[in-house]
Protein backbone atom coordinates (compact mmCIF):
# COMPACT_ATOMS: atom_id res chain seq x y z
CA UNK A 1 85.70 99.81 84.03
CA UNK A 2 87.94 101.10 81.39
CA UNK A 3 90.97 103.74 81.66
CA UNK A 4 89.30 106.53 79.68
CA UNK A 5 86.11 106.41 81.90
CA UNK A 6 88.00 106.11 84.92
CA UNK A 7 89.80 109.56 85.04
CA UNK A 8 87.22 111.49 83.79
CA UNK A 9 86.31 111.86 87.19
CA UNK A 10 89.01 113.40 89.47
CA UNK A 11 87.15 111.67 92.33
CA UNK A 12 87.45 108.65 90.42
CA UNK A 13 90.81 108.94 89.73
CA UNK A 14 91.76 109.68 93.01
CA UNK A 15 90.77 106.78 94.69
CA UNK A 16 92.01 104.72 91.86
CA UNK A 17 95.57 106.02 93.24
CA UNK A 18 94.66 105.72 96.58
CA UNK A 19 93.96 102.29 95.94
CA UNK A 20 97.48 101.69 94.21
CA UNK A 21 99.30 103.49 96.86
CA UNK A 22 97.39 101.47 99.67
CA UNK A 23 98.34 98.00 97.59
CA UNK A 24 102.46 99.06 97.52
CA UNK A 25 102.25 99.94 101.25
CA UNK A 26 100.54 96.63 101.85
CA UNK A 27 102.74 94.80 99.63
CA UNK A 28 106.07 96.48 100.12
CA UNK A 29 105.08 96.45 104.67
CA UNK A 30 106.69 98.47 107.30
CA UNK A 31 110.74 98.48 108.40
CA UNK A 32 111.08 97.13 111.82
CA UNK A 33 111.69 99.81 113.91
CA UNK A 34 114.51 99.33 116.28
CA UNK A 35 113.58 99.35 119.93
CA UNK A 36 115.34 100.54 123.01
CA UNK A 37 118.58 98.92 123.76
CA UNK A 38 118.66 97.55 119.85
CA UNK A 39 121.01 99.67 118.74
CA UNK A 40 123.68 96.64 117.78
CA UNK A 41 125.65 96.30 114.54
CA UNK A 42 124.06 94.00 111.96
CA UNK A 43 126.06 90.82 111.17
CA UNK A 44 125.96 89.98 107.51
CA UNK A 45 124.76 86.52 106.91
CA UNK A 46 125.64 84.52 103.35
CA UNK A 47 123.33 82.76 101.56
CA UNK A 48 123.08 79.56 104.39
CA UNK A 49 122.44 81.90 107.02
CA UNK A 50 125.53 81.43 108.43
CA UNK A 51 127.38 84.84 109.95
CA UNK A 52 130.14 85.94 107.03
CA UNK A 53 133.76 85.55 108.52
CA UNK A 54 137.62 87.13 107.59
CA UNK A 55 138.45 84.13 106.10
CA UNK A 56 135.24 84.31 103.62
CA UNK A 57 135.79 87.50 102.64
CA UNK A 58 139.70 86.48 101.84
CA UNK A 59 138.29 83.96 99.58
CA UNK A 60 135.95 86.22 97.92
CA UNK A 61 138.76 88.73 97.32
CA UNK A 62 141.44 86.44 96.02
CA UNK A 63 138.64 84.55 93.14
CA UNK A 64 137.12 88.32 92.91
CA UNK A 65 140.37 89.67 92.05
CA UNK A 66 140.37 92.31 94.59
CA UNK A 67 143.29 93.36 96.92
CA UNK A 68 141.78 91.43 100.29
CA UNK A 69 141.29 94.63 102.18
């Protein structure tokens, strides 16, 4: 079905959109919601996994050439 004989329905059109907005919601999925008593800070993690510490950050700053604060 081309473009041009796709929208000169509205109907058509419409669920053409539909379609695209139901693919991004499907592709893009839900947040997790937070549930009761989940409420904590996030920890940032690097790229390993591992939890980021001070002493990482120090490092980042002094090769970043930021002030370490």
């Amino acid at each position: 079905m081309s473009f041009s004989r796709l929208f000169r329905s509205r109907w058509s059109a419409m669920l053409w959109a539909g379609g695209i907005l139901w693919l991004a919601y499907d592709v893009a999925g839900v947040a997790p919601r937070s549930g009761p008593g989940n409420d904590s800070v996030a920890i940032p993690l690097d790229a390993t996994g591992s939890p980021v510490t001070k002493e990482d950050l120090e490092t980042l700053a002094h090769f970043g050439g930021g002030d370490g604060k």
